[in-house]
N, C-alpha and C. Protein backbone atom coordinates (compact mmCIF):
# COMPACT_ATOMS: atom_id res chain seq x y z
N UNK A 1 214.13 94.43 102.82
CA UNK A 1 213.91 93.08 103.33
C UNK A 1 213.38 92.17 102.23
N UNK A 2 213.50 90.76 102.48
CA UNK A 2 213.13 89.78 101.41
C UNK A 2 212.27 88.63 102.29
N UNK A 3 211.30 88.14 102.01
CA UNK A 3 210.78 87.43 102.32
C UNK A 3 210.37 85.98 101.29
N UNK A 4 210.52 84.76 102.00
CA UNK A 4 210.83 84.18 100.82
C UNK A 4 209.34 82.97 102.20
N UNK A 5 208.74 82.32 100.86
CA UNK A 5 207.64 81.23 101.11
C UNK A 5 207.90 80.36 100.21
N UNK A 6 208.11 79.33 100.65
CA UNK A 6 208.05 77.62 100.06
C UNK A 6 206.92 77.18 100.12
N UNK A 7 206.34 75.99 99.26
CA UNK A 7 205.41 75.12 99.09
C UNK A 7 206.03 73.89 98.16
N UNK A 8 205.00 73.02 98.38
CA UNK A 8 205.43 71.58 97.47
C UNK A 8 206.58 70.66 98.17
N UNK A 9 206.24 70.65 99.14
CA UNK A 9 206.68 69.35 100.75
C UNK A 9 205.07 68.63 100.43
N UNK A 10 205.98 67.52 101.26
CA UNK A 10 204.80 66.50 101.44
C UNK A 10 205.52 64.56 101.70
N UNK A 11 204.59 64.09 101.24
CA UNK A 11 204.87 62.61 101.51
C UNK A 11 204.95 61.93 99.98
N UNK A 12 205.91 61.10 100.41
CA UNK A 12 206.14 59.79 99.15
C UNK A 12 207.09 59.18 99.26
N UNK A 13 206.77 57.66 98.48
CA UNK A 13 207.31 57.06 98.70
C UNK A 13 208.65 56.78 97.94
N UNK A 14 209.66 55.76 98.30
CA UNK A 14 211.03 56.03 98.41
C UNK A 14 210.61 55.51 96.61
N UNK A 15 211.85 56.59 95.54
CA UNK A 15 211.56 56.36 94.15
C UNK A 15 210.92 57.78 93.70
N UNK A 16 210.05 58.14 94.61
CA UNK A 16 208.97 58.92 94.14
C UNK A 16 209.50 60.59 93.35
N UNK A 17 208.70 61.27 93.16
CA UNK A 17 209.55 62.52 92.93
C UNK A 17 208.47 63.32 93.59
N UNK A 18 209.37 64.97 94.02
CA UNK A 18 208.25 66.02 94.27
C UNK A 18 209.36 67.25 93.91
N UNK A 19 208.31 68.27 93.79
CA UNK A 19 209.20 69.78 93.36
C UNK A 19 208.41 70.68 93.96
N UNK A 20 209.96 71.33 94.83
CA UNK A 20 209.68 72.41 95.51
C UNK A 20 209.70 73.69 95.18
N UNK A 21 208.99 74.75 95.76
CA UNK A 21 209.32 75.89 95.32
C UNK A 21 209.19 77.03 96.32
N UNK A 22 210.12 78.34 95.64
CA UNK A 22 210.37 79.21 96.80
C UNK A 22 210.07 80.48 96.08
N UNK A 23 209.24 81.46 96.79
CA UNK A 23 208.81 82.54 95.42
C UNK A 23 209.30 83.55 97.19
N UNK A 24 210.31 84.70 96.50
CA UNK A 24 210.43 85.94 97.17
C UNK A 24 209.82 86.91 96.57
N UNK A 25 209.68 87.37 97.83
CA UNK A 25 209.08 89.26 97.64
C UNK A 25 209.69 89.95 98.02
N UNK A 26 209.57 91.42 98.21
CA UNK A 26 210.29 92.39 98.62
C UNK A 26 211.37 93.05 98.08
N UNK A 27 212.76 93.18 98.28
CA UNK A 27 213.70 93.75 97.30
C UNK A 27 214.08 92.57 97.12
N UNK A 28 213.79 91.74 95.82
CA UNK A 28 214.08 90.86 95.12
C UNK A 28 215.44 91.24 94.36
N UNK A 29 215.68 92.67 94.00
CA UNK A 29 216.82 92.81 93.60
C UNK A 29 218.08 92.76 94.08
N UNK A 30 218.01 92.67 95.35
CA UNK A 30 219.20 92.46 96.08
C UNK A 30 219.48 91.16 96.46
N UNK A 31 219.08 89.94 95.68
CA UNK A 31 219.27 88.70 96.04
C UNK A 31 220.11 88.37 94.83
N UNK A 32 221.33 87.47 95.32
CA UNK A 32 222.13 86.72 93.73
C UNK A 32 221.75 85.73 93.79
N UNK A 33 222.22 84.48 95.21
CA UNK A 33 222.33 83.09 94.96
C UNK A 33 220.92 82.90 96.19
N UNK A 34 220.57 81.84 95.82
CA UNK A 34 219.44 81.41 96.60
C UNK A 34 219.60 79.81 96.25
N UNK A 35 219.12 78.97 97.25
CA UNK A 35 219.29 77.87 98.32
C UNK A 35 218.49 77.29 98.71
N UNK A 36 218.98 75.73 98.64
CA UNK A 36 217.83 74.87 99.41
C UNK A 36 218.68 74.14 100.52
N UNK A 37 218.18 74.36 101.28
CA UNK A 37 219.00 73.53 103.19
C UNK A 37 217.78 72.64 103.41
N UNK A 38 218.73 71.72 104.30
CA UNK A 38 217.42 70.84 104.73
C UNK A 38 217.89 70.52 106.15
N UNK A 39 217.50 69.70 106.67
CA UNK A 39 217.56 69.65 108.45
C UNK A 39 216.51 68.15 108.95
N UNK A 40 217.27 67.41 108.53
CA UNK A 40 216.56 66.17 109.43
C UNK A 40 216.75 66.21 110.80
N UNK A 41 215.99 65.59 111.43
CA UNK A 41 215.64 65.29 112.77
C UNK A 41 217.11 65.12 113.89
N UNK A 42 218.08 65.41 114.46
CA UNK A 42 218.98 64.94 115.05
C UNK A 42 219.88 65.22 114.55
N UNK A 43 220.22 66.12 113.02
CA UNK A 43 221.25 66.38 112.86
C UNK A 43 221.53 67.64 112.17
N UNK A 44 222.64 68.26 111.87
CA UNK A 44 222.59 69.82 111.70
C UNK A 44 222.00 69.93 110.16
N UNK A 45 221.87 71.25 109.82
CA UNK A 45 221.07 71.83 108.93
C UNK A 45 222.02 71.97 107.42
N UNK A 46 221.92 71.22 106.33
CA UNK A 46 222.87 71.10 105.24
C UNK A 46 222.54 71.45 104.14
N UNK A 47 223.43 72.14 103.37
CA UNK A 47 223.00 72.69 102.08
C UNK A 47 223.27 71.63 100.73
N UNK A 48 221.36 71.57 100.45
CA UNK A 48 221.34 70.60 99.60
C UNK A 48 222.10 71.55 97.96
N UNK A 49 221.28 72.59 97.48
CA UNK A 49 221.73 72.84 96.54
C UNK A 49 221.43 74.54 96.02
N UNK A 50 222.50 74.94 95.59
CA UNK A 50 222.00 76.75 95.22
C UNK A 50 222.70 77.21 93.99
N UNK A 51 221.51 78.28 93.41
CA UNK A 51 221.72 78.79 92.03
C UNK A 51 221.93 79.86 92.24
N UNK A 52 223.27 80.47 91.46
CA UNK A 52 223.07 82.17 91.42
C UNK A 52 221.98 82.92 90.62
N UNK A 53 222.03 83.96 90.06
CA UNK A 53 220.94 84.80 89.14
C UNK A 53 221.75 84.69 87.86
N UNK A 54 222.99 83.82 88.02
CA UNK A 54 223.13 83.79 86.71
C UNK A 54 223.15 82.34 85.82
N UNK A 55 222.47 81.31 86.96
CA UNK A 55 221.93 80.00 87.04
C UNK A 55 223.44 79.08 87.33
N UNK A 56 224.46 79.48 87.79
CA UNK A 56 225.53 78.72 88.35
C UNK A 56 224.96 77.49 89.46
N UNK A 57 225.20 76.66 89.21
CA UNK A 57 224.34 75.59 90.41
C UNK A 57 225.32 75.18 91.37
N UNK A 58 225.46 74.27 92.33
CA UNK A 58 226.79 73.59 92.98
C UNK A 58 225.36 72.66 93.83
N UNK A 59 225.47 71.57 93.97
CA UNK A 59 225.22 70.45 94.81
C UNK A 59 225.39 69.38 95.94
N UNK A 60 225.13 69.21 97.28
CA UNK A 60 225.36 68.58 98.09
C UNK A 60 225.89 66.76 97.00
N UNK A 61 226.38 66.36 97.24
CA UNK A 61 227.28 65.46 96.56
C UNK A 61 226.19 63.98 96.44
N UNK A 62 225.71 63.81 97.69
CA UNK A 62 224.24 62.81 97.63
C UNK A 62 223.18 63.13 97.08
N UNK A 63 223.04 64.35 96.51
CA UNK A 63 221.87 64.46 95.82
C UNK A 63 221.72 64.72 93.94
N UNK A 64 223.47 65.38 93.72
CA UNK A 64 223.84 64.95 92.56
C UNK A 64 223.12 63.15 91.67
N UNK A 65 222.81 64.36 90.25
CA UNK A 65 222.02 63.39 89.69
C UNK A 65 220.73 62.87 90.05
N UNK A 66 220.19 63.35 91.09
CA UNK A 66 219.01 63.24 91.29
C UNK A 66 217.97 64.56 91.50
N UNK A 67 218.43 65.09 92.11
CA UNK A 67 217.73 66.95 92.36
C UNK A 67 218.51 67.65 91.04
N UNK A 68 217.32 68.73 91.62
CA UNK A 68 217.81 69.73 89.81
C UNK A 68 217.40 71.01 90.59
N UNK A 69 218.68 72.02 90.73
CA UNK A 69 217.71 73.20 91.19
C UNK A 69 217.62 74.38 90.27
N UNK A 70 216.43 74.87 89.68
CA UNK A 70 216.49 75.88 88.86
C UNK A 70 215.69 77.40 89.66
N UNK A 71 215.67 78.49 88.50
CA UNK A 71 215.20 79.77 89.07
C UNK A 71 214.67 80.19 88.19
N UNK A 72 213.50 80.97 88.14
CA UNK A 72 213.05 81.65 87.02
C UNK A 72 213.02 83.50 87.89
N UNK A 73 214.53 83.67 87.15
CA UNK A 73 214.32 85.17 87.77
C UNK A 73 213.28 86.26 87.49
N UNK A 74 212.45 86.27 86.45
CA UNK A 74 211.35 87.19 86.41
C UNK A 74 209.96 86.82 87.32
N UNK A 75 209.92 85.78 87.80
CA UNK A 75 209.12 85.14 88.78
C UNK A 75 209.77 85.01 90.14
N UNK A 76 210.72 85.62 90.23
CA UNK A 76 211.72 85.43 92.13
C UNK A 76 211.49 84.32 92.77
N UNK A 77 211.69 83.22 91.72
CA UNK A 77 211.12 81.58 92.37
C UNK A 77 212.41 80.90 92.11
N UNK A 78 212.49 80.24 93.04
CA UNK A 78 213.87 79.04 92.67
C UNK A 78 212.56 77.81 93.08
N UNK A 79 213.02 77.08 92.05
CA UNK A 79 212.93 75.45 92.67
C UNK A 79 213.87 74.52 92.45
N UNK A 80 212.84 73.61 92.96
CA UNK A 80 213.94 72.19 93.79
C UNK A 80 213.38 70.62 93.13
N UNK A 81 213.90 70.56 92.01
CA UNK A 81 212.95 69.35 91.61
C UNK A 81 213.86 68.48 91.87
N UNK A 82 213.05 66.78 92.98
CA UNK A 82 213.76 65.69 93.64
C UNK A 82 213.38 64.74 93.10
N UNK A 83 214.08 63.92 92.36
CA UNK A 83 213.72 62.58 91.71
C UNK A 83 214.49 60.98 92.36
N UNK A 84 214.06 60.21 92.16
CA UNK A 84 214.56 58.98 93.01
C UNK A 84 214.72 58.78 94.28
N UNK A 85 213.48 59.73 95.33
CA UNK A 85 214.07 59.76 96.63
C UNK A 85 214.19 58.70 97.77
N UNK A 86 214.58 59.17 98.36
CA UNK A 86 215.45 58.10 99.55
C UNK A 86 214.84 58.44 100.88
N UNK A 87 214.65 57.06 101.64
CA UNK A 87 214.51 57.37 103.18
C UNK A 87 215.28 58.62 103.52
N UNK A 88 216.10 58.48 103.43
CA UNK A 88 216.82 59.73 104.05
C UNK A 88 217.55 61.05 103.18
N UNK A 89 216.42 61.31 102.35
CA UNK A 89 216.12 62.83 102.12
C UNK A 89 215.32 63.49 102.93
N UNK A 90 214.41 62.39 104.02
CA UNK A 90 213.32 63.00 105.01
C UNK A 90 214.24 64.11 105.49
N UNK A 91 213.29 65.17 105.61
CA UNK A 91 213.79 66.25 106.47
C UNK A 91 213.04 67.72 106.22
N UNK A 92 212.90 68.41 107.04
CA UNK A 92 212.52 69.55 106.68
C UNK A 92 213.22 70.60 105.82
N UNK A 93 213.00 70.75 104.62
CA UNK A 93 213.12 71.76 103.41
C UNK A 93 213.27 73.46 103.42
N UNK A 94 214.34 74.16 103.74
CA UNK A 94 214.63 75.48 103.71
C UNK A 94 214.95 75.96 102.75
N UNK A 95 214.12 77.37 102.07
CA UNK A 95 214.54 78.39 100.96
C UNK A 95 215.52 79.00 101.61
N UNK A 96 216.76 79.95 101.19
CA UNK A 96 217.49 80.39 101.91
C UNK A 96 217.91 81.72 100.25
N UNK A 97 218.37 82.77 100.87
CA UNK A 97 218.64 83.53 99.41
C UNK A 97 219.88 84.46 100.52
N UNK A 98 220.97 85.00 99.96
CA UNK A 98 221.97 86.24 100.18
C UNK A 98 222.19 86.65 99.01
N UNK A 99 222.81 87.95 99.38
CA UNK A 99 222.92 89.14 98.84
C UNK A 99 223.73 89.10 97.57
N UNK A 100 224.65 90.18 97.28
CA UNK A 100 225.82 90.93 96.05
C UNK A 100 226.64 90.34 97.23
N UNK A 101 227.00 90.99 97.92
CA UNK A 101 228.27 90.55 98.63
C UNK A 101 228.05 90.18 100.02
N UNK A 102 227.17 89.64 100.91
CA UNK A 102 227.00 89.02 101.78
C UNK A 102 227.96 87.61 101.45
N UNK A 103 228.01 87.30 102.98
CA UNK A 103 229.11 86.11 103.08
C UNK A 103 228.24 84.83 103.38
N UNK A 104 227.41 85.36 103.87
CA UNK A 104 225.96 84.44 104.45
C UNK A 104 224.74 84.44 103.93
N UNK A 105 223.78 83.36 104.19
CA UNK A 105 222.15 83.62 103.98
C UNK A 105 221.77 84.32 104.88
N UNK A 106 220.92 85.74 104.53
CA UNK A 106 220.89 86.74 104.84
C UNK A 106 218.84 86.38 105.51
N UNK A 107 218.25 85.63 104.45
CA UNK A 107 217.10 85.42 104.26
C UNK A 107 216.51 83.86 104.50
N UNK A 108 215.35 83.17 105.10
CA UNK A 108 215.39 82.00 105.49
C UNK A 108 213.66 82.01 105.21
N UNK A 109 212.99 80.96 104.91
CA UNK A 109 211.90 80.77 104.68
C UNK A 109 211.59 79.24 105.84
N UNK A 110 210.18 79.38 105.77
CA UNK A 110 209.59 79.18 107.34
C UNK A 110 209.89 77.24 107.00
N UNK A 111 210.30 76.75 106.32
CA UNK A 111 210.52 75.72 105.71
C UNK A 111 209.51 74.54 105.28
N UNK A 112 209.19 73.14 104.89
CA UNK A 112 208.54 72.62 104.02
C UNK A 112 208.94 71.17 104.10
N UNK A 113 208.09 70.12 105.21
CA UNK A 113 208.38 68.75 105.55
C UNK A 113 208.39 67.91 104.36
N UNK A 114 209.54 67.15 104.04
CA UNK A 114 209.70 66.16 102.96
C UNK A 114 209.46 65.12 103.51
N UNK A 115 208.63 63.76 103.61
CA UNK A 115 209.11 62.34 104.07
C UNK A 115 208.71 61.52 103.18
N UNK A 116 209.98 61.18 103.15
CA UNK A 116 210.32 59.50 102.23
C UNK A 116 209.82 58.47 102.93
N UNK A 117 208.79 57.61 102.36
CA UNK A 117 208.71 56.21 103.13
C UNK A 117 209.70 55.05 102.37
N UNK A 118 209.57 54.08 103.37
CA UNK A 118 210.93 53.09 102.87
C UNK A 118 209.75 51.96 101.72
């Protein structure tokens, strides 16, 4: 099993920056790509951005050029650094990590309130 805890949510205002982070435990070795989802209020749950273990990135298309997600694999931490943010990055913040060959996120962390003021 993998257990994964976020910190570094919070409040600021629209412009502002904050960086998140997600540190797993457990069989850390069985994790490749790991993930940040987010989930505003009223609408479904979307994948902002995820790195493999071999730092391959891919990005939700609105957050390109502004988020950066990196990993430091000897520390089982991915983060999520957000720069220039927007009213509507508000939303609650999910770590998410799968496997070698899982098709899915296997693993989900308890998540981490972002709000942008205007």
């Amino acid at each position: 099993q993998v257990q994964l805890v976020e910190s570094g949510g919070g409040w600021v205002q629209a412009g502002g920056s904050l960086r998140l982070s997600c540190a797993a435990s457990g069989r850390t070795c069985s994790i490749n790509v790991m993930a940040w989802y987010r989930q505003a209020p009223g609408k479904q749950r979307e994948l902002v951005a995820s790195i493999t273990r071999a730092s391959t990135t891919e990005y939700l298309d609105s957050v390109k050029g502004r988020f950066t997600v990196s990993r430091d694999n000897a520390k089982n931490t991915v983060y999520l650094q957000m720069n220039v943010l927007r009213p509507e990055d508000t939303a609650v913040y999910y770590c998410a990590a799968r496997g070698w060959v899982s098709g899915s996120y296997d693993y989900w962390g308890q998540g981490t309130q972002v709000t942008v003021s205007s």
